[in-house]
N, C-alpha and C. Protein backbone atom coordinates (compact mmCIF):
# COMPACT_ATOMS: atom_id res chain seq x y z
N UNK A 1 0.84 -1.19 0.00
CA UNK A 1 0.00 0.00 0.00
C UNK A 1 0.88 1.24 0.00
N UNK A 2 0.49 2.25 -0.88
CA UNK A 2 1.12 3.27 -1.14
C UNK A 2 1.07 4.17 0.25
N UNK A 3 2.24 5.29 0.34
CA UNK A 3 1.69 6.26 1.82
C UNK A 3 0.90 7.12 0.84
N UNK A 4 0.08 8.04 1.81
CA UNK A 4 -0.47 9.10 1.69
C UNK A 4 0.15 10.06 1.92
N UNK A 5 0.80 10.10 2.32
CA UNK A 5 1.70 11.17 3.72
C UNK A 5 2.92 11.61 2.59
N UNK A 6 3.28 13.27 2.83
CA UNK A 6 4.78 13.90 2.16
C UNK A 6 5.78 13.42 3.25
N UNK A 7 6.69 13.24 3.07
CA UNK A 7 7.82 12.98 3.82
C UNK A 7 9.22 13.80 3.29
N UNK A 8 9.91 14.24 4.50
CA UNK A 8 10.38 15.18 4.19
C UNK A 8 11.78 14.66 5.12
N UNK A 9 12.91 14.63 4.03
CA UNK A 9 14.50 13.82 3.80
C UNK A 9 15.60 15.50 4.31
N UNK A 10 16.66 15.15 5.45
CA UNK A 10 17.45 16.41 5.94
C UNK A 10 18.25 15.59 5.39
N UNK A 11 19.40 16.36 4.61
CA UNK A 11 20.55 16.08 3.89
C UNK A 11 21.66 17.16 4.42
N UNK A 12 23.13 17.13 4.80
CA UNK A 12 24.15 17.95 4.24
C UNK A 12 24.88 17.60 3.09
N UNK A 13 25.04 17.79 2.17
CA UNK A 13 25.70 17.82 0.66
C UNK A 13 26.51 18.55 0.49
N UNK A 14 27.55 18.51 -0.08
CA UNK A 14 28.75 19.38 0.03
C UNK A 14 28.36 20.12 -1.64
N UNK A 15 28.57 21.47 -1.74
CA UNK A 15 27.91 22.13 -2.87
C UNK A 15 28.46 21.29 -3.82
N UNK A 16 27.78 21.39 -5.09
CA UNK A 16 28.46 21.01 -5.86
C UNK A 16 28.95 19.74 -6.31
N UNK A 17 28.99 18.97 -5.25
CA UNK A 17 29.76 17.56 -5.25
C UNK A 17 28.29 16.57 -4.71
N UNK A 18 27.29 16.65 -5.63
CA UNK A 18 25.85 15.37 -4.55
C UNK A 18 26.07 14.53 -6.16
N UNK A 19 26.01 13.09 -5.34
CA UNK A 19 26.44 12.07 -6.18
C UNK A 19 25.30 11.09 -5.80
N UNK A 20 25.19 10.10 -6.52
CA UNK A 20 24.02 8.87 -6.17
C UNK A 20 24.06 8.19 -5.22
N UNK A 21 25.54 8.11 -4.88
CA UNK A 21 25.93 7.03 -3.42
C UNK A 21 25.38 7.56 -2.06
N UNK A 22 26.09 6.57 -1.31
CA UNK A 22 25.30 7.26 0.01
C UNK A 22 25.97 8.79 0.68
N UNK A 23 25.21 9.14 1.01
CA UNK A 23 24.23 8.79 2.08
C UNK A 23 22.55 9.23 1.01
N UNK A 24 23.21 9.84 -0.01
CA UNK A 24 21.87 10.32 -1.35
C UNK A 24 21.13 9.42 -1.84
N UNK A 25 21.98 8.71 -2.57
CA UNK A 25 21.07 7.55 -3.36
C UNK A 25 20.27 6.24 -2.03
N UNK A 26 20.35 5.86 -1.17
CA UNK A 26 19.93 5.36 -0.43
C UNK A 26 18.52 6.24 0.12
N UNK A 27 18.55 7.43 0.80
CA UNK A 27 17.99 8.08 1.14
C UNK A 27 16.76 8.14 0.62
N UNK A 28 16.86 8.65 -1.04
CA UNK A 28 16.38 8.96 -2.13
C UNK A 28 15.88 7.64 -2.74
N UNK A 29 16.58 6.44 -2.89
CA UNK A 29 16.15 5.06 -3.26
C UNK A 29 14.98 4.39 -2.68
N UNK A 30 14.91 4.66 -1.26
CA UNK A 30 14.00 3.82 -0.31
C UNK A 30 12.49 4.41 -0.31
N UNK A 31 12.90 5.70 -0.65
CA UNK A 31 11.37 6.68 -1.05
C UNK A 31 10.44 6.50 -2.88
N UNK A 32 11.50 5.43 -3.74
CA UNK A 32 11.31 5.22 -4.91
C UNK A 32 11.71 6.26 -5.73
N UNK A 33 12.56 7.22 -5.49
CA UNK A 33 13.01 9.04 -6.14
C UNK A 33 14.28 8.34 -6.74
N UNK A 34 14.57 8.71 -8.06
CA UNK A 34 15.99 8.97 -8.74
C UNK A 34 16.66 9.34 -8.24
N UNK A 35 17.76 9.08 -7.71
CA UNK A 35 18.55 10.24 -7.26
C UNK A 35 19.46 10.71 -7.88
N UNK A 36 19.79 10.84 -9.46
CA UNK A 36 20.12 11.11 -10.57
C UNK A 36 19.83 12.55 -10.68
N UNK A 37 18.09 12.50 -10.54
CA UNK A 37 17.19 13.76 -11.15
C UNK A 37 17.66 15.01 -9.50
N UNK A 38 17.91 14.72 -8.62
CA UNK A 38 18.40 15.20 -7.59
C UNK A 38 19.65 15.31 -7.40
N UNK A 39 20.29 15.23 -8.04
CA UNK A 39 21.88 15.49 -7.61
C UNK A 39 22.31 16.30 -9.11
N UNK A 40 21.82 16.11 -9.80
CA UNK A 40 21.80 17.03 -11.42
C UNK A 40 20.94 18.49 -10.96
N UNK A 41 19.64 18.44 -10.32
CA UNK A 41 19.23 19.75 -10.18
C UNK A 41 19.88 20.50 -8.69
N UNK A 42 20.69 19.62 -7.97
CA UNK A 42 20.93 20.68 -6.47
C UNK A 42 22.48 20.73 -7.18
N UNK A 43 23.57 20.09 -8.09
CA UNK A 43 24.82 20.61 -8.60
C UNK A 43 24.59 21.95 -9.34
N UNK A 44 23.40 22.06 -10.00
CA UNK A 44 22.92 22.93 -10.82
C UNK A 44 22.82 24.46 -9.70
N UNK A 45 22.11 24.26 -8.85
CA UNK A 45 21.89 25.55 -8.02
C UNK A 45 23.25 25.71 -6.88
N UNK A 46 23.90 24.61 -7.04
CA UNK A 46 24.93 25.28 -6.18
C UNK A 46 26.32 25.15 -6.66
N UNK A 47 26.56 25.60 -7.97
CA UNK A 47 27.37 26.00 -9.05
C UNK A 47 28.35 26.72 -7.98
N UNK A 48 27.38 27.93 -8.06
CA UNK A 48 28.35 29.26 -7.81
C UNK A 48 29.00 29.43 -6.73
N UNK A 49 28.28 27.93 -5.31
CA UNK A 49 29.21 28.33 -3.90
C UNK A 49 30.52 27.76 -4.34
N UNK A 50 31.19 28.28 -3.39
CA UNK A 50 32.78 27.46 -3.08
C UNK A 50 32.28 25.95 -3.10
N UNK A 51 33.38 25.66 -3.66
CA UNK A 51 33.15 23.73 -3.40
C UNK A 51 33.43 23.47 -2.09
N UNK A 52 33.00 22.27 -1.90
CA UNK A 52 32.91 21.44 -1.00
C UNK A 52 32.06 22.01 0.28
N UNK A 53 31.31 23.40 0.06
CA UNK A 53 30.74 23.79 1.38
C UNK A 53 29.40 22.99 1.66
N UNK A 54 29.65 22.80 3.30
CA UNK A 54 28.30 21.72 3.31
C UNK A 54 27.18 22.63 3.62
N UNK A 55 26.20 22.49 2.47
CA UNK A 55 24.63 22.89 2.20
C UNK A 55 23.50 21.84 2.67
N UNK A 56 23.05 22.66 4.06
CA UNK A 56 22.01 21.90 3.86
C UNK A 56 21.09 21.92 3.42
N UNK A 57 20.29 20.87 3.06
CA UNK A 57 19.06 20.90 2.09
C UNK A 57 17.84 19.90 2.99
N UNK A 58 16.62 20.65 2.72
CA UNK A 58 15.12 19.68 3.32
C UNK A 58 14.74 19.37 1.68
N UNK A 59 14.41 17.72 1.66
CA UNK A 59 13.49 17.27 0.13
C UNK A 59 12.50 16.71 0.86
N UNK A 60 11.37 17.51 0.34
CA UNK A 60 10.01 16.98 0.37
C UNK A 60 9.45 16.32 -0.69
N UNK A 61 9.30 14.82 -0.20
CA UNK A 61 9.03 13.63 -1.04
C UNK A 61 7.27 13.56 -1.21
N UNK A 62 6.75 13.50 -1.86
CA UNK A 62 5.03 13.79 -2.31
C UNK A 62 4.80 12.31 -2.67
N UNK A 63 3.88 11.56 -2.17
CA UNK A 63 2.86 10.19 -2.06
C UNK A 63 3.48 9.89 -4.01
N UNK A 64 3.21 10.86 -4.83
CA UNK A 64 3.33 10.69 -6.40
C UNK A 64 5.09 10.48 -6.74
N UNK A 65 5.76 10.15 -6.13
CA UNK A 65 7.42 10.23 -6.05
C UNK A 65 7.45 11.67 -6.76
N UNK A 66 7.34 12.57 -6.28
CA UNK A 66 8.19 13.65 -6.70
C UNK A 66 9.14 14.12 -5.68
N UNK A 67 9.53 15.28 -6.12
CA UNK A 67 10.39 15.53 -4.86
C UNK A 67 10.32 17.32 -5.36
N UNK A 68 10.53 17.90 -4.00
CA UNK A 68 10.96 19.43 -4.02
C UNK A 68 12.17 20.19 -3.03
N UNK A 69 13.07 20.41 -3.18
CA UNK A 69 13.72 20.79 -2.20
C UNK A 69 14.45 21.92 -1.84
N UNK A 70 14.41 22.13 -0.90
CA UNK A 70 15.21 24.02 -0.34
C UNK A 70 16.90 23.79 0.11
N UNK A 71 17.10 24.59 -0.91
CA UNK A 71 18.24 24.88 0.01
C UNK A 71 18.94 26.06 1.01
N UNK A 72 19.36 25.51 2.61
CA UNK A 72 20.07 26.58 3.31
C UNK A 72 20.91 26.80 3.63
N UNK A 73 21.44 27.82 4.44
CA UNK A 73 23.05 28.64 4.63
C UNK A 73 23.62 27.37 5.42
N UNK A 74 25.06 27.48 5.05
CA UNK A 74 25.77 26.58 5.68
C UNK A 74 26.15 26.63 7.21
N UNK A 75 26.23 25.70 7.90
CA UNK A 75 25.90 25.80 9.37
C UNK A 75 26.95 27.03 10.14
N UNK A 76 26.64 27.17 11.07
CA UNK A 76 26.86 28.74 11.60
C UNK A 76 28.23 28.08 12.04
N UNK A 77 28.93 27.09 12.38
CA UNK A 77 29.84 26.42 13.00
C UNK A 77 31.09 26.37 11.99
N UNK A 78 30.24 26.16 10.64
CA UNK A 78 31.32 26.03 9.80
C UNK A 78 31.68 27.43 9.25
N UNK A 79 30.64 28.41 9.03
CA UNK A 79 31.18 29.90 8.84
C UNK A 79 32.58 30.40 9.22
N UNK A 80 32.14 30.19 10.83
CA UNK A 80 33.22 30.35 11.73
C UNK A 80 34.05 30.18 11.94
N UNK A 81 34.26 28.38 11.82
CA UNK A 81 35.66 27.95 11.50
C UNK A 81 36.37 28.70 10.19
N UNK A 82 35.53 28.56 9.08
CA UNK A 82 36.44 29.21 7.70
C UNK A 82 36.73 30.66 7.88
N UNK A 83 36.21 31.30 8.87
CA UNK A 83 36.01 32.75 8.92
C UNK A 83 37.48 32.96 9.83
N UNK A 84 37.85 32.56 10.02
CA UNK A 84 39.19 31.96 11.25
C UNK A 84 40.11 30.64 10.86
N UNK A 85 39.71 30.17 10.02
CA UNK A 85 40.56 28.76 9.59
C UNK A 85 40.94 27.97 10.57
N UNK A 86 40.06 27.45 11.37
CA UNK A 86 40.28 26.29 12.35
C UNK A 86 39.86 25.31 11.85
N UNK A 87 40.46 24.25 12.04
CA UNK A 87 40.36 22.92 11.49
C UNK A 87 38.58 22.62 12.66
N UNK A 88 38.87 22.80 13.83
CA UNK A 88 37.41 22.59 14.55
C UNK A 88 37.80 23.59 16.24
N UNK A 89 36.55 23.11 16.66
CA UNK A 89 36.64 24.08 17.74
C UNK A 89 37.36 23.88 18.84
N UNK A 90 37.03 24.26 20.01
CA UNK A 90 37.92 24.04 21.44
C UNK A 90 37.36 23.16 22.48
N UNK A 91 37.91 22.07 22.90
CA UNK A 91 37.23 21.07 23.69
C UNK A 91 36.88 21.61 24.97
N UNK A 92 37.66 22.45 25.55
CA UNK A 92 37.38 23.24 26.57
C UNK A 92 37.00 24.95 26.06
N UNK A 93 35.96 25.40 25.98
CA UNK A 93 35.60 26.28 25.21
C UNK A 93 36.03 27.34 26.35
N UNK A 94 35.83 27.16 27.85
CA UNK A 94 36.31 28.84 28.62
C UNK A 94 37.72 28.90 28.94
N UNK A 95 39.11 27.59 28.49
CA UNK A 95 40.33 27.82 28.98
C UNK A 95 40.31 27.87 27.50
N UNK A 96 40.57 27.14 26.63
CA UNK A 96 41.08 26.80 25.45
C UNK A 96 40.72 28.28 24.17
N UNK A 97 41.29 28.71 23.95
CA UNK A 97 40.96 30.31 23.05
C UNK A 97 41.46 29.51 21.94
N UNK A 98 40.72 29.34 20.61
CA UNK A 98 41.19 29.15 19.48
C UNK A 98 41.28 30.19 18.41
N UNK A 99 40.35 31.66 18.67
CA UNK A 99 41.10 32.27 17.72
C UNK A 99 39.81 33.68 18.63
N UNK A 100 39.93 34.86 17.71
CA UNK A 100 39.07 35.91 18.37
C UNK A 100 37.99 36.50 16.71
N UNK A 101 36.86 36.71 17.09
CA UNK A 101 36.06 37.25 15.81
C UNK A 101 35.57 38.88 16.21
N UNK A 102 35.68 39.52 15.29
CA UNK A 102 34.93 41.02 15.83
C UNK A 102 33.63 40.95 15.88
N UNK A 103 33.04 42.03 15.92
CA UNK A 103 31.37 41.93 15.62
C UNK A 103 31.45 42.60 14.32
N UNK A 104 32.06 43.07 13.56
CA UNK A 104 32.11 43.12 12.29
C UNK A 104 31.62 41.49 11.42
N UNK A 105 32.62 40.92 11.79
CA UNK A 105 32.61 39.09 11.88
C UNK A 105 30.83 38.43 11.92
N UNK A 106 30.71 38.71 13.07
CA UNK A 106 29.50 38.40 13.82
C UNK A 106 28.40 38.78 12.50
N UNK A 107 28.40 40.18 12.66
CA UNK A 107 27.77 40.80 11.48
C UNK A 107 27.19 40.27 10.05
N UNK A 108 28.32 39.73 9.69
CA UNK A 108 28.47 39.88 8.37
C UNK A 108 28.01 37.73 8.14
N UNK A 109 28.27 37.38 9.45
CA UNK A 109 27.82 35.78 9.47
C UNK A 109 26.06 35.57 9.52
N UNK A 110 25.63 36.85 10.37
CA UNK A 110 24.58 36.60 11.04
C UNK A 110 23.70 37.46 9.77
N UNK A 111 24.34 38.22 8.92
CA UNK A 111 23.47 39.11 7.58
C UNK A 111 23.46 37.33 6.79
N UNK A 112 24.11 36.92 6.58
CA UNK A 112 24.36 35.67 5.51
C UNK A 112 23.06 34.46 6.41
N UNK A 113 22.92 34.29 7.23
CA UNK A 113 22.31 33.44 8.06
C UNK A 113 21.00 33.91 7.63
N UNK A 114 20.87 35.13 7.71
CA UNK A 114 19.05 36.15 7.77
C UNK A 114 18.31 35.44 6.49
N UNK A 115 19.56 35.18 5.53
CA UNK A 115 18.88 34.86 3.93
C UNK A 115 18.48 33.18 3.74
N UNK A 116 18.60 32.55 4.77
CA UNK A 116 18.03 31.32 5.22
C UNK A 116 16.36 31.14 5.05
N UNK A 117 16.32 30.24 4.47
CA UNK A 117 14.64 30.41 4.31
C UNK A 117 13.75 30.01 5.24
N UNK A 118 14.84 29.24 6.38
CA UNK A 118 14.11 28.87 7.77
C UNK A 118 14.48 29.97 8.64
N UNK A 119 15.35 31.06 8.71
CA UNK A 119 15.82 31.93 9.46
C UNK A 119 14.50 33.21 8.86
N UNK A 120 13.58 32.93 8.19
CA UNK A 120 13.02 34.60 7.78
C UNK A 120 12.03 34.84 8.85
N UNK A 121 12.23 36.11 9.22
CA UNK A 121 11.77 36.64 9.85
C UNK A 121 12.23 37.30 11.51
N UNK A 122 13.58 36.39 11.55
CA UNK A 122 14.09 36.84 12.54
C UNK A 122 15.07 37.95 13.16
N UNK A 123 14.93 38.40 13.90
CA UNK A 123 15.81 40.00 13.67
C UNK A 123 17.01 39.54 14.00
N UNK A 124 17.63 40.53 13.02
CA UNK A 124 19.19 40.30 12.98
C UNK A 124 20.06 40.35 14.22
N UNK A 125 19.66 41.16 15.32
CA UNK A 125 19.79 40.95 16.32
C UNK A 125 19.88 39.93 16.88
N UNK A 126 19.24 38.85 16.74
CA UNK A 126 18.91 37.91 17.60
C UNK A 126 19.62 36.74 17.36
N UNK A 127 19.72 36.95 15.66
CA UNK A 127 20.75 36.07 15.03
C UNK A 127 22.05 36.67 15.25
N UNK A 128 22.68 37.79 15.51
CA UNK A 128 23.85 37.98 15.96
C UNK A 128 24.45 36.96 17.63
N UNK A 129 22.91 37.28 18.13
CA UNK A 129 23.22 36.73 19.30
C UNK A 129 23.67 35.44 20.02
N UNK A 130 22.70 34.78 18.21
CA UNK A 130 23.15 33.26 18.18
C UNK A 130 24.29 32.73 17.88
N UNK A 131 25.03 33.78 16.58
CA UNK A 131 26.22 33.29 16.41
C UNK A 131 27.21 33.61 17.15
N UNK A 132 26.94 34.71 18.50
CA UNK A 132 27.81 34.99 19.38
C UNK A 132 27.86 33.19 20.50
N UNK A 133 26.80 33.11 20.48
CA UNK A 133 26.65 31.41 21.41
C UNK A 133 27.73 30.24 20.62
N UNK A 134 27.22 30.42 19.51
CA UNK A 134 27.94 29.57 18.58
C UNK A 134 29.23 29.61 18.71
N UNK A 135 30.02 30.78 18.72
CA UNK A 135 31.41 31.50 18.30
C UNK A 135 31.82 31.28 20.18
N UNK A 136 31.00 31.00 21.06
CA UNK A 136 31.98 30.73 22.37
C UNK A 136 32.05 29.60 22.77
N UNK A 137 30.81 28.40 22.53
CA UNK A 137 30.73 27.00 22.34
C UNK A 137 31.88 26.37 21.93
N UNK A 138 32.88 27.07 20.92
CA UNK A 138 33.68 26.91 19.63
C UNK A 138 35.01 27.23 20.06
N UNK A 139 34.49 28.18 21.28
CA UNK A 139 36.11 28.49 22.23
C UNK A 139 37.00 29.85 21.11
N UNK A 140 35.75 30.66 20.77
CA UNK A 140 36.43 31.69 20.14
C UNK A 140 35.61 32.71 20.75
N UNK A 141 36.96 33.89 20.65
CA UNK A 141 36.45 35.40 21.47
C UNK A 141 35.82 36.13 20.60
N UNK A 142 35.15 36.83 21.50
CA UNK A 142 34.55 37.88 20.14
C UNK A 142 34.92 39.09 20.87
N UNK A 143 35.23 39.89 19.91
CA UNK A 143 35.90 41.05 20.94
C UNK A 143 35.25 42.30 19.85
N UNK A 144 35.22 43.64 20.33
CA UNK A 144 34.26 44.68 19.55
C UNK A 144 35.34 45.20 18.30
């Protein structure tokens, strides 16, 4: 018996680089979806990032095998690291200092975050505030 029900697949994909194997083609296989026709149209829209940045994407799978999917900003963790070039963060985040970000920094992570299609509506403020959480979790200073 067929579902009735949309079901809806969380992926990170590295831009540029979504291939049939796993963790895609499995994902995408078990729902009866190509994952051919999905990795040809999300290489297509994410041409223009830097390679290898991981994009995440929601595919909403429809009872008729179709599929539709969004893509959003790359996680606030990884900004950060590239924004600073740390390989990863600090295991002890209040002794361990791995690098310092301004609020210029902050700024300019948390304007890029706003254009998230799950982030609309939230004041930039608030998303500054998050990536300030983020950026000390991470064992980095933020200094003005």
């Amino acid at each position: 018996m067929a579902s009735t029900r949309t079901t809806i697949i969380k992926l990170i994909v590295p831009a540029g680089k979504a291939t049939p194997t796993p963790p895609i083609g499995p994902a995408l296989g078990a729902r009866g979806l190509k994952s051919i026709d999905f990795c040809k149209e999300f290489n297509a829209r994410t041409a223009g990032w830097m390679p290898n940045t991981p994009v995440p994407c929601k595919i909403t799978v429809t009872p008729q095998r179709t599929f539709t999917f969004t893509i959003h900003t790359p996680p606030t963790s990884w900004l950060i690291s590239k924004t600073l070039d740390l390989e990863k963060g600090s295991s002890s985040p209040l002794h361990d200092i791995k690098g310092q970000l301004s609020l210029k920094h902050i700024y300019e992570i948390a304007k890029l975050k706003s254009t998230d299609p799950s982030l609309q509506g939230i004041e930039l403020l608030s998303l500054c505030k998050s990536v300030i959480g983020t950026a000390k979790s991470m064992g980095v200073k933020v200094v003005p």
